[in-house]
PDB file of N, CA and C in Angstrom:
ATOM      1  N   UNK A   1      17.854 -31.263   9.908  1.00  0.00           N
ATOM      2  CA  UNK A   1      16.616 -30.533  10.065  1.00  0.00           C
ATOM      3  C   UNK A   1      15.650 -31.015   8.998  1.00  0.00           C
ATOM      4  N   UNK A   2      14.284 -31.075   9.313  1.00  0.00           N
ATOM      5  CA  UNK A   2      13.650 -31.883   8.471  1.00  0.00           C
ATOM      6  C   UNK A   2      12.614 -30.938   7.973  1.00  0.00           C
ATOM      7  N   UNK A   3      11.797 -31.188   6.925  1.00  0.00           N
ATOM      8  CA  UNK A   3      10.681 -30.166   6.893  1.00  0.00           C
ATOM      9  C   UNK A   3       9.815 -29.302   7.573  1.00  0.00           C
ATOM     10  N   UNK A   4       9.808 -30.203   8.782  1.00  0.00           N
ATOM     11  CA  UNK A   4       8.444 -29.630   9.922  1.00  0.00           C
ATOM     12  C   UNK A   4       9.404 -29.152  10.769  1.00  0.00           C
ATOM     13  N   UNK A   5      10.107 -28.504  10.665  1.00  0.00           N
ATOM     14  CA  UNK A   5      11.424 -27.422  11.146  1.00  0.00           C
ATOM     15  C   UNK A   5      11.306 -26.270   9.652  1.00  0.00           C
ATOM     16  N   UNK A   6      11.659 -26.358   8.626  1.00  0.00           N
ATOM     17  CA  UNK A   6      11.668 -25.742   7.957  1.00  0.00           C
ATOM     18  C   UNK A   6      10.676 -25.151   6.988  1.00  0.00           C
ATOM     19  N   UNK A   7       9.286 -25.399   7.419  1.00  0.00           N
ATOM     20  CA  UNK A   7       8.878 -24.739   7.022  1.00  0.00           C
ATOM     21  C   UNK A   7       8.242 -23.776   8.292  1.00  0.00           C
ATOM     22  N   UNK A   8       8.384 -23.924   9.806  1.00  0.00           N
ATOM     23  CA  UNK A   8       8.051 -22.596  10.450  1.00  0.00           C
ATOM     24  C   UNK A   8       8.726 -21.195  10.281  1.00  0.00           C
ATOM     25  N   UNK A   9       9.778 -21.656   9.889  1.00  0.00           N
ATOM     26  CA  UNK A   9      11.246 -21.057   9.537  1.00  0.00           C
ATOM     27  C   UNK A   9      11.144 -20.523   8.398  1.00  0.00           C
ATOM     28  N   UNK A  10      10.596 -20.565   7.043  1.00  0.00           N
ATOM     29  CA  UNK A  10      10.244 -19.797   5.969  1.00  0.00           C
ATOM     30  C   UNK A  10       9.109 -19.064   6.550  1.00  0.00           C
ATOM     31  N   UNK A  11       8.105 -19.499   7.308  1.00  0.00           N
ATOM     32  CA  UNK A  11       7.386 -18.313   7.237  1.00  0.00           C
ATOM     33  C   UNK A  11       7.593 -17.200   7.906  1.00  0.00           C
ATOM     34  N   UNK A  12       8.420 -17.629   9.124  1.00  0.00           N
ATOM     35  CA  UNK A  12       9.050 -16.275  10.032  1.00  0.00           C
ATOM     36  C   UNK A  12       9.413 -15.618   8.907  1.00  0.00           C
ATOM     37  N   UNK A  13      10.829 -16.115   7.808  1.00  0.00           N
ATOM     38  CA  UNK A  13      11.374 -15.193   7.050  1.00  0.00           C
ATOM     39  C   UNK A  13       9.985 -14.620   6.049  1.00  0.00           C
ATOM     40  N   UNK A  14       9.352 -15.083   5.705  1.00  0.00           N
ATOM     41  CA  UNK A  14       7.879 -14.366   4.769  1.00  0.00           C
ATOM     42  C   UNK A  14       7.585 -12.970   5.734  1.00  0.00           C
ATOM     43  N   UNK A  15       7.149 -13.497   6.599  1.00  0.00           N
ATOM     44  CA  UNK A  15       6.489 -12.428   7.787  1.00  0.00           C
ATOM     45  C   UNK A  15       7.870 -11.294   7.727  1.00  0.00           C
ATOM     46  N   UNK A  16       8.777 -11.421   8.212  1.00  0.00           N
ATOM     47  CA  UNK A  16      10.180 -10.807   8.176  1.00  0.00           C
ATOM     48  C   UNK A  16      10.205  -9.630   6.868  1.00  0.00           C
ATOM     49  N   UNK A  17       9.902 -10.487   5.611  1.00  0.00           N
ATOM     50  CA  UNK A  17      10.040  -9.801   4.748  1.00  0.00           C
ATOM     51  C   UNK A  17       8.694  -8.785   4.142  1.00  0.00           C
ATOM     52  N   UNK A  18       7.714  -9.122   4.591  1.00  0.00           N
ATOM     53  CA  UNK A  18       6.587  -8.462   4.235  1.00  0.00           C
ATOM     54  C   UNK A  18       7.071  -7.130   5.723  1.00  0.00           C
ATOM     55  N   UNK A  19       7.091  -7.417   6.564  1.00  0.00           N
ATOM     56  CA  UNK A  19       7.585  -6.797   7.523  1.00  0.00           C
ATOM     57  C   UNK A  19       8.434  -5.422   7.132  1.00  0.00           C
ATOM     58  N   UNK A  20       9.586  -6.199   6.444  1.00  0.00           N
ATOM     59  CA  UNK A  20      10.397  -5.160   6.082  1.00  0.00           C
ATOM     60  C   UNK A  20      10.185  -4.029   4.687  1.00  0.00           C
ATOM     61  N   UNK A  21       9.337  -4.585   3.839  1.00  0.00           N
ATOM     62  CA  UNK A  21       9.075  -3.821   3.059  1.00  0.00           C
ATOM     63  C   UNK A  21       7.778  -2.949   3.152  1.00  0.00           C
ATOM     64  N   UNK A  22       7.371  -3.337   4.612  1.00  0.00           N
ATOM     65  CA  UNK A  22       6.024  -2.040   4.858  1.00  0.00           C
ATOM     66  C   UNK A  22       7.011  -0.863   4.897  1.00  0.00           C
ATOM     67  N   UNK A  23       7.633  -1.222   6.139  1.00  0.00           N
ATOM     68  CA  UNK A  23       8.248  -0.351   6.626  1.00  0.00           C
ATOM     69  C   UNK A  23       9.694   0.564   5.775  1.00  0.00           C
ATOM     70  N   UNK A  24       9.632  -0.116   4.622  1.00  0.00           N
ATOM     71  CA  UNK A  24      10.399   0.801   3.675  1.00  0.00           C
ATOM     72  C   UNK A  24       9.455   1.562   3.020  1.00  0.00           C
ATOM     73  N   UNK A  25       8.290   1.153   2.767  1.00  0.00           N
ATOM     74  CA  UNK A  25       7.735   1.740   1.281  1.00  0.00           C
ATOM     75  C   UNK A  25       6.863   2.682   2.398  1.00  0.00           C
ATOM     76  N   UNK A  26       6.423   2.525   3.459  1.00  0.00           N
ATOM     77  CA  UNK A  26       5.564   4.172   4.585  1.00  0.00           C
ATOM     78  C   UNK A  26       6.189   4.404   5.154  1.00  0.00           C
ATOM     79  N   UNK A  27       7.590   3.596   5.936  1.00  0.00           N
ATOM     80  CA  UNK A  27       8.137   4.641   6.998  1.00  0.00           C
ATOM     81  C   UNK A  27       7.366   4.218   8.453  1.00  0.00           C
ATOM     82  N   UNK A  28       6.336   3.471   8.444  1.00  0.00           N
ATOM     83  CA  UNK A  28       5.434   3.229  10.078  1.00  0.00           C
ATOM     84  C   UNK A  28       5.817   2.128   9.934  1.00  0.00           C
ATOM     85  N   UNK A  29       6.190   1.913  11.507  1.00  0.00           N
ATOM     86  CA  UNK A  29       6.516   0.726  12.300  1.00  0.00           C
ATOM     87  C   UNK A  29       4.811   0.267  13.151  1.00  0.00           C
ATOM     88  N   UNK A  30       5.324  -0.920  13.596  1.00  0.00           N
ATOM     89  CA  UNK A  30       4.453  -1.687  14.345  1.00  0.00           C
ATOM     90  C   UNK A  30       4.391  -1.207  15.528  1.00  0.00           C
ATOM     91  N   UNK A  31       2.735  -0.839  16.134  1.00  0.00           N
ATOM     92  CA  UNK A  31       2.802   0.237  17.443  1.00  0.00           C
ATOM     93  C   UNK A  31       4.136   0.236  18.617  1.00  0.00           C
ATOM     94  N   UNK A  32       4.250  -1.298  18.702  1.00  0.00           N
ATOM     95  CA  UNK A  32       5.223  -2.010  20.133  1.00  0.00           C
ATOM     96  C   UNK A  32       6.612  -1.579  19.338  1.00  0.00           C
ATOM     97  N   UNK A  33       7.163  -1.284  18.236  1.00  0.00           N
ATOM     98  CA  UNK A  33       8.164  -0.771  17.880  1.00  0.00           C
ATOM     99  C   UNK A  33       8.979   0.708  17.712  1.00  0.00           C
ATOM    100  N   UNK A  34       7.622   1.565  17.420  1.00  0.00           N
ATOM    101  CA  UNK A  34       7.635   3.265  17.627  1.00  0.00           C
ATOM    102  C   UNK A  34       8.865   3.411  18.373  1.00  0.00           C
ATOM    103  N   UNK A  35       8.497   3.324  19.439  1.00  0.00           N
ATOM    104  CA  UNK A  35       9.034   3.786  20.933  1.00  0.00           C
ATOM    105  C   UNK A  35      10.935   3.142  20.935  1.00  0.00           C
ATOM    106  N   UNK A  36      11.401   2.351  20.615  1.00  0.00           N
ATOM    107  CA  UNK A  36      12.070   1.859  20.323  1.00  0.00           C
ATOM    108  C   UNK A  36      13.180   2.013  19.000  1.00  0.00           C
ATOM    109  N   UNK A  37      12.984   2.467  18.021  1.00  0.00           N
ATOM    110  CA  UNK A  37      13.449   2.278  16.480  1.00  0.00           C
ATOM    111  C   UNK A  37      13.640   3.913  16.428  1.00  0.00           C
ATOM    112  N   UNK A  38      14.870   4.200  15.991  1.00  0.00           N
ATOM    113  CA  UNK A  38      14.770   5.575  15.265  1.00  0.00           C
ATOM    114  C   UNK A  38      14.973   6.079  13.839  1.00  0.00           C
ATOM    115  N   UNK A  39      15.505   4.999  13.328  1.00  0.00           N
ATOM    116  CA  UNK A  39      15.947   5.490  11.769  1.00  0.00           C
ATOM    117  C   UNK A  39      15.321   3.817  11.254  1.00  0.00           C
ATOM    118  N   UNK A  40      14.463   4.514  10.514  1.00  0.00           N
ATOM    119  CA  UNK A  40      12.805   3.588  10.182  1.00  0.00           C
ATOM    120  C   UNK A  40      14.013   2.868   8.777  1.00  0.00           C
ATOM    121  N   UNK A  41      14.219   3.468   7.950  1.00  0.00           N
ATOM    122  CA  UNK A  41      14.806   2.749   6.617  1.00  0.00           C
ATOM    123  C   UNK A  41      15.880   1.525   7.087  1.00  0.00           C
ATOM    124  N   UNK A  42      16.496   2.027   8.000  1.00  0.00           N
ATOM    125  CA  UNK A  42      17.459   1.321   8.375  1.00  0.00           C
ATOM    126  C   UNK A  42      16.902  -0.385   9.160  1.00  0.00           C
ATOM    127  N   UNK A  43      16.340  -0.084   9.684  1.00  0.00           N
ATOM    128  CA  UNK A  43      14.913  -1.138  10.347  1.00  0.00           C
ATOM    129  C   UNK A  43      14.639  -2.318   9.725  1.00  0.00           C
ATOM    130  N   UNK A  44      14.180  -1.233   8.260  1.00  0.00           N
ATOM    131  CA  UNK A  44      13.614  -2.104   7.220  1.00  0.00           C
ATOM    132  C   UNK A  44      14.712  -2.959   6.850  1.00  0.00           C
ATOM    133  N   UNK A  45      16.061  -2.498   6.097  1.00  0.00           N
ATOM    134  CA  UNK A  45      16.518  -2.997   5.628  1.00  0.00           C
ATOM    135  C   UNK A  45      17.428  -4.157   6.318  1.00  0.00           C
ATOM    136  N   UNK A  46      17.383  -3.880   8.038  1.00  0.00           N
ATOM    137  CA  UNK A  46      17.709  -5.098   8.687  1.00  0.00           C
ATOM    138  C   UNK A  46      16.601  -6.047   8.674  1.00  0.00           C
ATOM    139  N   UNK A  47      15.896  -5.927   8.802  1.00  0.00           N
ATOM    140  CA  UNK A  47      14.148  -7.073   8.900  1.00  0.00           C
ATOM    141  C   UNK A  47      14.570  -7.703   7.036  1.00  0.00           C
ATOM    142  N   UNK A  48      14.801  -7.154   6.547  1.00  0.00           N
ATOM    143  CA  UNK A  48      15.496  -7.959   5.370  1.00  0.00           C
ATOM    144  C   UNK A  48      16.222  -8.897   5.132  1.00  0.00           C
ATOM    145  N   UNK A  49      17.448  -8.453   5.362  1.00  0.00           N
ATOM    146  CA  UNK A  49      18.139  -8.908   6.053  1.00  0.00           C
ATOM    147  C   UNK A  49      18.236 -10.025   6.755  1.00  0.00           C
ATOM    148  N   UNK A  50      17.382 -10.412   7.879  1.00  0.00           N
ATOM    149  CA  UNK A  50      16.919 -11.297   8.338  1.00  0.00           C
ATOM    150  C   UNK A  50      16.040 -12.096   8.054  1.00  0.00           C
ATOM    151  N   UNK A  51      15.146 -11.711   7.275  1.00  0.00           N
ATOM    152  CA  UNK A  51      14.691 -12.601   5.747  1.00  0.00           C
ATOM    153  C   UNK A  51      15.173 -13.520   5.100  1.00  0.00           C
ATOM    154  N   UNK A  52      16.334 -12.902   4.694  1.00  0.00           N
ATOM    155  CA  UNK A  52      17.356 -13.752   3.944  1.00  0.00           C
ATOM    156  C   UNK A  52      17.889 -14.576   4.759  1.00  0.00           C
ATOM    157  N   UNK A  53      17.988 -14.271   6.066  1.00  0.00           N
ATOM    158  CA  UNK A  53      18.892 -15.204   6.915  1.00  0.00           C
ATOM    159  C   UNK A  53      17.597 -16.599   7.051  1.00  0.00           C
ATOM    160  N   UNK A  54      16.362 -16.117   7.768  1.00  0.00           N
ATOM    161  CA  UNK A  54      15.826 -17.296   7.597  1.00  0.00           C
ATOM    162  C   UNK A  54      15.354 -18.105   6.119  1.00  0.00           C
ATOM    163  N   UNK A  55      15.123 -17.637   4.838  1.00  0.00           N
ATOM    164  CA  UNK A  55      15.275 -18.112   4.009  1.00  0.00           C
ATOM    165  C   UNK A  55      16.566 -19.346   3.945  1.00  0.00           C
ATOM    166  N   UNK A  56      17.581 -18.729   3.836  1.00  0.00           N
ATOM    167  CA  UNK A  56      19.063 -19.402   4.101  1.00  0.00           C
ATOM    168  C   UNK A  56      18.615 -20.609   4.817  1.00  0.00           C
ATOM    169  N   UNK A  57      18.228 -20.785   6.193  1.00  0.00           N
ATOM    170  CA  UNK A  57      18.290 -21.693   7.002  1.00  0.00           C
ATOM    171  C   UNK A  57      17.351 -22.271   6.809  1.00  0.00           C
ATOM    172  N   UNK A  58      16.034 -21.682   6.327  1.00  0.00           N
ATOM    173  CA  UNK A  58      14.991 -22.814   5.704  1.00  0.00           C
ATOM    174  C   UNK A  58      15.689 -23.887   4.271  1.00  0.00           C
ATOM    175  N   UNK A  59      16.088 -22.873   3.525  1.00  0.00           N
ATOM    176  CA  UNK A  59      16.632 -23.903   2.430  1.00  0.00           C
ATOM    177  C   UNK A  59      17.713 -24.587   2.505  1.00  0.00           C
ATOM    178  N   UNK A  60      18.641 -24.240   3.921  1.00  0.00           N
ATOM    179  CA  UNK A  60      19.573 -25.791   4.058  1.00  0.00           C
ATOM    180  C   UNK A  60      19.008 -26.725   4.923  1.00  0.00           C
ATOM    181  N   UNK A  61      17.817 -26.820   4.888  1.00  0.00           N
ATOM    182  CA  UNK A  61      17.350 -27.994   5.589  1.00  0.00           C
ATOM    183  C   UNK A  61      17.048 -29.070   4.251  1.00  0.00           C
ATOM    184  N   UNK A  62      17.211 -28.588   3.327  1.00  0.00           N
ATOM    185  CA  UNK A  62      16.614 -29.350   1.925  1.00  0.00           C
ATOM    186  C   UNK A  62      18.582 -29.555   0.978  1.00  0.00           C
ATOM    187  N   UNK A  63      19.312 -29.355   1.354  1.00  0.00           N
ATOM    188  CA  UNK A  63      21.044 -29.633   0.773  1.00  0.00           C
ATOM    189  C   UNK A  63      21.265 -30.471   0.802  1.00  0.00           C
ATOM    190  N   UNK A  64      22.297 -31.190   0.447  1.00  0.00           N
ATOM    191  CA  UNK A  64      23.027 -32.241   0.165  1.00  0.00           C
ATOM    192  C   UNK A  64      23.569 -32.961   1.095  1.00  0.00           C
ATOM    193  N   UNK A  65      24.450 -33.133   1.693  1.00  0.00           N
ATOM    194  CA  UNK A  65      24.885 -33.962   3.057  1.00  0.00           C
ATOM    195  C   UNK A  65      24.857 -32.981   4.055  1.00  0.00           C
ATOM    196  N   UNK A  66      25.667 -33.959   5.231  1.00  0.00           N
ATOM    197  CA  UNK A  66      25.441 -33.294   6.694  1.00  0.00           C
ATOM    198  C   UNK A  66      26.722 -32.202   6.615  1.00  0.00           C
ATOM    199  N   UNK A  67      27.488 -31.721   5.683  1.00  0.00           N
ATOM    200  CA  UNK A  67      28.580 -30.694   5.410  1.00  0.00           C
ATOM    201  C   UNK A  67      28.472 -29.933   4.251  1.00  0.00           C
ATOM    202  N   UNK A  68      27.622 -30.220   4.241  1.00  0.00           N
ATOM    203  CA  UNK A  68      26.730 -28.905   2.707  1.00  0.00           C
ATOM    204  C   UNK A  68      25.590 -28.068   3.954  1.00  0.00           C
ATOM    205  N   UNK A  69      25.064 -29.314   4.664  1.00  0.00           N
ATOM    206  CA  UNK A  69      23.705 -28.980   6.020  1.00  0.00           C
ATOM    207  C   UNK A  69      24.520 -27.475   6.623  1.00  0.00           C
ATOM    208  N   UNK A  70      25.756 -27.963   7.326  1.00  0.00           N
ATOM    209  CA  UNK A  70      26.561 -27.413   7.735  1.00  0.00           C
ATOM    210  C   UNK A  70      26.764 -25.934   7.830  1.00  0.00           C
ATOM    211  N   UNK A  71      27.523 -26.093   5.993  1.00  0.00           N
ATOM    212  CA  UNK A  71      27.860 -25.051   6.027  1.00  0.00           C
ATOM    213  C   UNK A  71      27.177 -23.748   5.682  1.00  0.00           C
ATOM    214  N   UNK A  72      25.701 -23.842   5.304  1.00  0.00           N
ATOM    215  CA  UNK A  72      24.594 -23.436   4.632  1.00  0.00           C
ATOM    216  C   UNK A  72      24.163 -23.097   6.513  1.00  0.00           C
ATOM    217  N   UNK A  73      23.858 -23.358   7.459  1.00  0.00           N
ATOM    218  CA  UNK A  73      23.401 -23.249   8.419  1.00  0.00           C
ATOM    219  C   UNK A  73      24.601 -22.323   9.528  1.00  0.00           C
ATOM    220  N   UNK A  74      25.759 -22.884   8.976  1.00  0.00           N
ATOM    221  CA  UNK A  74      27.150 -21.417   9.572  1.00  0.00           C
ATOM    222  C   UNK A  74      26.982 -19.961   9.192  1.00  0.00           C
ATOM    223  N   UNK A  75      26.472 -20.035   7.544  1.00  0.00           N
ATOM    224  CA  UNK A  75      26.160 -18.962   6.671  1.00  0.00           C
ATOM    225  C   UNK A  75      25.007 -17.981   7.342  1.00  0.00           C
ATOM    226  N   UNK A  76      24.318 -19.002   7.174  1.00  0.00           N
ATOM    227  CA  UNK A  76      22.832 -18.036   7.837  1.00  0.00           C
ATOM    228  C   UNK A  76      23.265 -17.785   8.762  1.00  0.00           C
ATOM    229  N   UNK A  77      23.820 -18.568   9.991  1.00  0.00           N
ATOM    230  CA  UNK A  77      23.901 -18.016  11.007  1.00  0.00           C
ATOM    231  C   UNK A  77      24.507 -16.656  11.062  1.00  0.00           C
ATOM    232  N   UNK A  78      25.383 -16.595  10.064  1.00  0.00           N
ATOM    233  CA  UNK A  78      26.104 -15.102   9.797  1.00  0.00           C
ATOM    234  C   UNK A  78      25.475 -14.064   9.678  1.00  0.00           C
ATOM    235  N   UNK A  79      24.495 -14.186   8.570  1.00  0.00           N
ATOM    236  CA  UNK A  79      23.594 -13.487   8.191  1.00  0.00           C
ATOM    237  C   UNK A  79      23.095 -12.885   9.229  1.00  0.00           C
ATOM    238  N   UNK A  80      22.017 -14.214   9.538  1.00  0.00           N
ATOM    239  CA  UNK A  80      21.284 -13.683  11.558  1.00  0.00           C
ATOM    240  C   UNK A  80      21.951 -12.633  11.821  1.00  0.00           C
ATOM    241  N   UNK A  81      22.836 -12.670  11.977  1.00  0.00           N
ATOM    242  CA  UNK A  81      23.859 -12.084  13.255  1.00  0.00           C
ATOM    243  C   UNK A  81      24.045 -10.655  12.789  1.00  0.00           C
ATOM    244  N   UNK A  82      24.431 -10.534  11.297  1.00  0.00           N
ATOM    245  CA  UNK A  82      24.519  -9.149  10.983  1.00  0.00           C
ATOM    246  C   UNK A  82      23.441  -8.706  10.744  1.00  0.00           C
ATOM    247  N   UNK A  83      21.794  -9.090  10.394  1.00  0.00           N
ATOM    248  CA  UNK A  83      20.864  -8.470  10.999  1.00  0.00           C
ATOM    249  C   UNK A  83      20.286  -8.256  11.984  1.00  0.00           C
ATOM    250  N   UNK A  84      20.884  -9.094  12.963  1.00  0.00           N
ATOM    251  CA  UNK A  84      20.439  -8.484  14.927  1.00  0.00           C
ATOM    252  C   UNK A  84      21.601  -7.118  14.937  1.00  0.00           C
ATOM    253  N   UNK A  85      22.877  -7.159  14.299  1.00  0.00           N
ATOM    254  CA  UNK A  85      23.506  -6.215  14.525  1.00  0.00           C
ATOM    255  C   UNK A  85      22.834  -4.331  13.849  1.00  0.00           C
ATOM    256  N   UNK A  86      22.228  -4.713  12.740  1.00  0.00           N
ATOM    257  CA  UNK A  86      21.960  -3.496  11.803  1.00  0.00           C
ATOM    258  C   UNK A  86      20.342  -3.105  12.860  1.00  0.00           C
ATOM    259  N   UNK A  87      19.383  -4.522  13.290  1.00  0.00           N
ATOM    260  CA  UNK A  87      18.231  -4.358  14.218  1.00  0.00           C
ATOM    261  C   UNK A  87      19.104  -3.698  15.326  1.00  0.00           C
ATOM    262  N   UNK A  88      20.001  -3.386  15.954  1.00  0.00           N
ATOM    263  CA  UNK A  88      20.397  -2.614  17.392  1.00  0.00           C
ATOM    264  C   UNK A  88      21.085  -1.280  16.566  1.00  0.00           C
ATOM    265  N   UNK A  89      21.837  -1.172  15.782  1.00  0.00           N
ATOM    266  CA  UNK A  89      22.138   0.416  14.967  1.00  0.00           C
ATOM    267  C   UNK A  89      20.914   0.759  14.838  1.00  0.00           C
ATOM    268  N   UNK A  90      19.508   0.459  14.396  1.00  0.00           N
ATOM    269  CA  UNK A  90      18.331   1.349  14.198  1.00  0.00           C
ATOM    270  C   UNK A  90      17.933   1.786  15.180  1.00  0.00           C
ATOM    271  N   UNK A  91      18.326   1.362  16.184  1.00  0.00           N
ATOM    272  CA  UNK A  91      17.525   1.741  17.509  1.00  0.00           C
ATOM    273  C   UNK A  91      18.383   2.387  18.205  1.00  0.00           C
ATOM    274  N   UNK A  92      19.045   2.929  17.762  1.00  0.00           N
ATOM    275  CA  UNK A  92      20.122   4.021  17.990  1.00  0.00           C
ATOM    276  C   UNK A  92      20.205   5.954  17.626  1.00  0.00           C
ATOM    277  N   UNK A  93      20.699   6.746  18.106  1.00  0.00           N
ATOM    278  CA  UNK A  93      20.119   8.059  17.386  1.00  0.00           C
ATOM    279  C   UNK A  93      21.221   8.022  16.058  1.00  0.00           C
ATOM    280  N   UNK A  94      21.100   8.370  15.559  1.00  0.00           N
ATOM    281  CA  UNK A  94      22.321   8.982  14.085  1.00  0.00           C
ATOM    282  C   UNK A  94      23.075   9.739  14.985  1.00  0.00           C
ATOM    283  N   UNK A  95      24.759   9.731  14.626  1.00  0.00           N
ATOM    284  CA  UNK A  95      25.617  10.403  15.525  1.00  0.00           C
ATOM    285  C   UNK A  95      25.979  11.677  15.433  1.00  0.00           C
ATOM    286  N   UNK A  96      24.829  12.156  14.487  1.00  0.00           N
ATOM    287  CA  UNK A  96      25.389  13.334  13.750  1.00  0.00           C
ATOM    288  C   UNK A  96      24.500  14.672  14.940  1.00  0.00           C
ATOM    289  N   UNK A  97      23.274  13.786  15.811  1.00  0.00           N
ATOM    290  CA  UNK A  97      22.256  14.303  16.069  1.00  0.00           C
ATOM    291  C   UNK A  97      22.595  14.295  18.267  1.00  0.00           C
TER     292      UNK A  97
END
């Protein structure tokens, strides 16, 4: 992956992360999200989350060989994955309710 891959990819994660810390520090989501999202903190802290994941995958485009590339791009992918997972728990009711 070369630069002009990685840097669309940091800014998703920028956007991601400005994203996620609105929505920690007020609690309001983005209109198209309301309707959708129920436990707002939780939201946030997946959109984080996923921050980090694209961070991750922006900065193994800049590593050491094609098995440093690798394993830096398995990682994130992890990441991803457990913030699409924590993004579908928010949009869920609390089980208590």
């Amino acid at each position: 992956m070369s630069w002009y891959f990685a840097v669309p990819i940091a800014l998703l994660g920028v956007l991601f992360a400005i994203s996620g810390v609105a929505v920690l520090r007020t609690g309001r989501l983005l209109p198209w999200q309301r309707r959708h999202v129920r436990r707002t903190g939780l939201f946030g802290r997946a959109q984080l989350v996923m921050a980090a994941a694209f961070a991750i995958q922006a900065g193994g485009a800049f590593s050491g060989g094609p098995a440093a590339r690798s394993g830096v791009g398995v990682f994130g992918g992890g990441v991803l994955l457990c913030g699409l997972v924590l993004l579908t728990l928010a949009q869920r009711p609390r089980p208590d309710r």
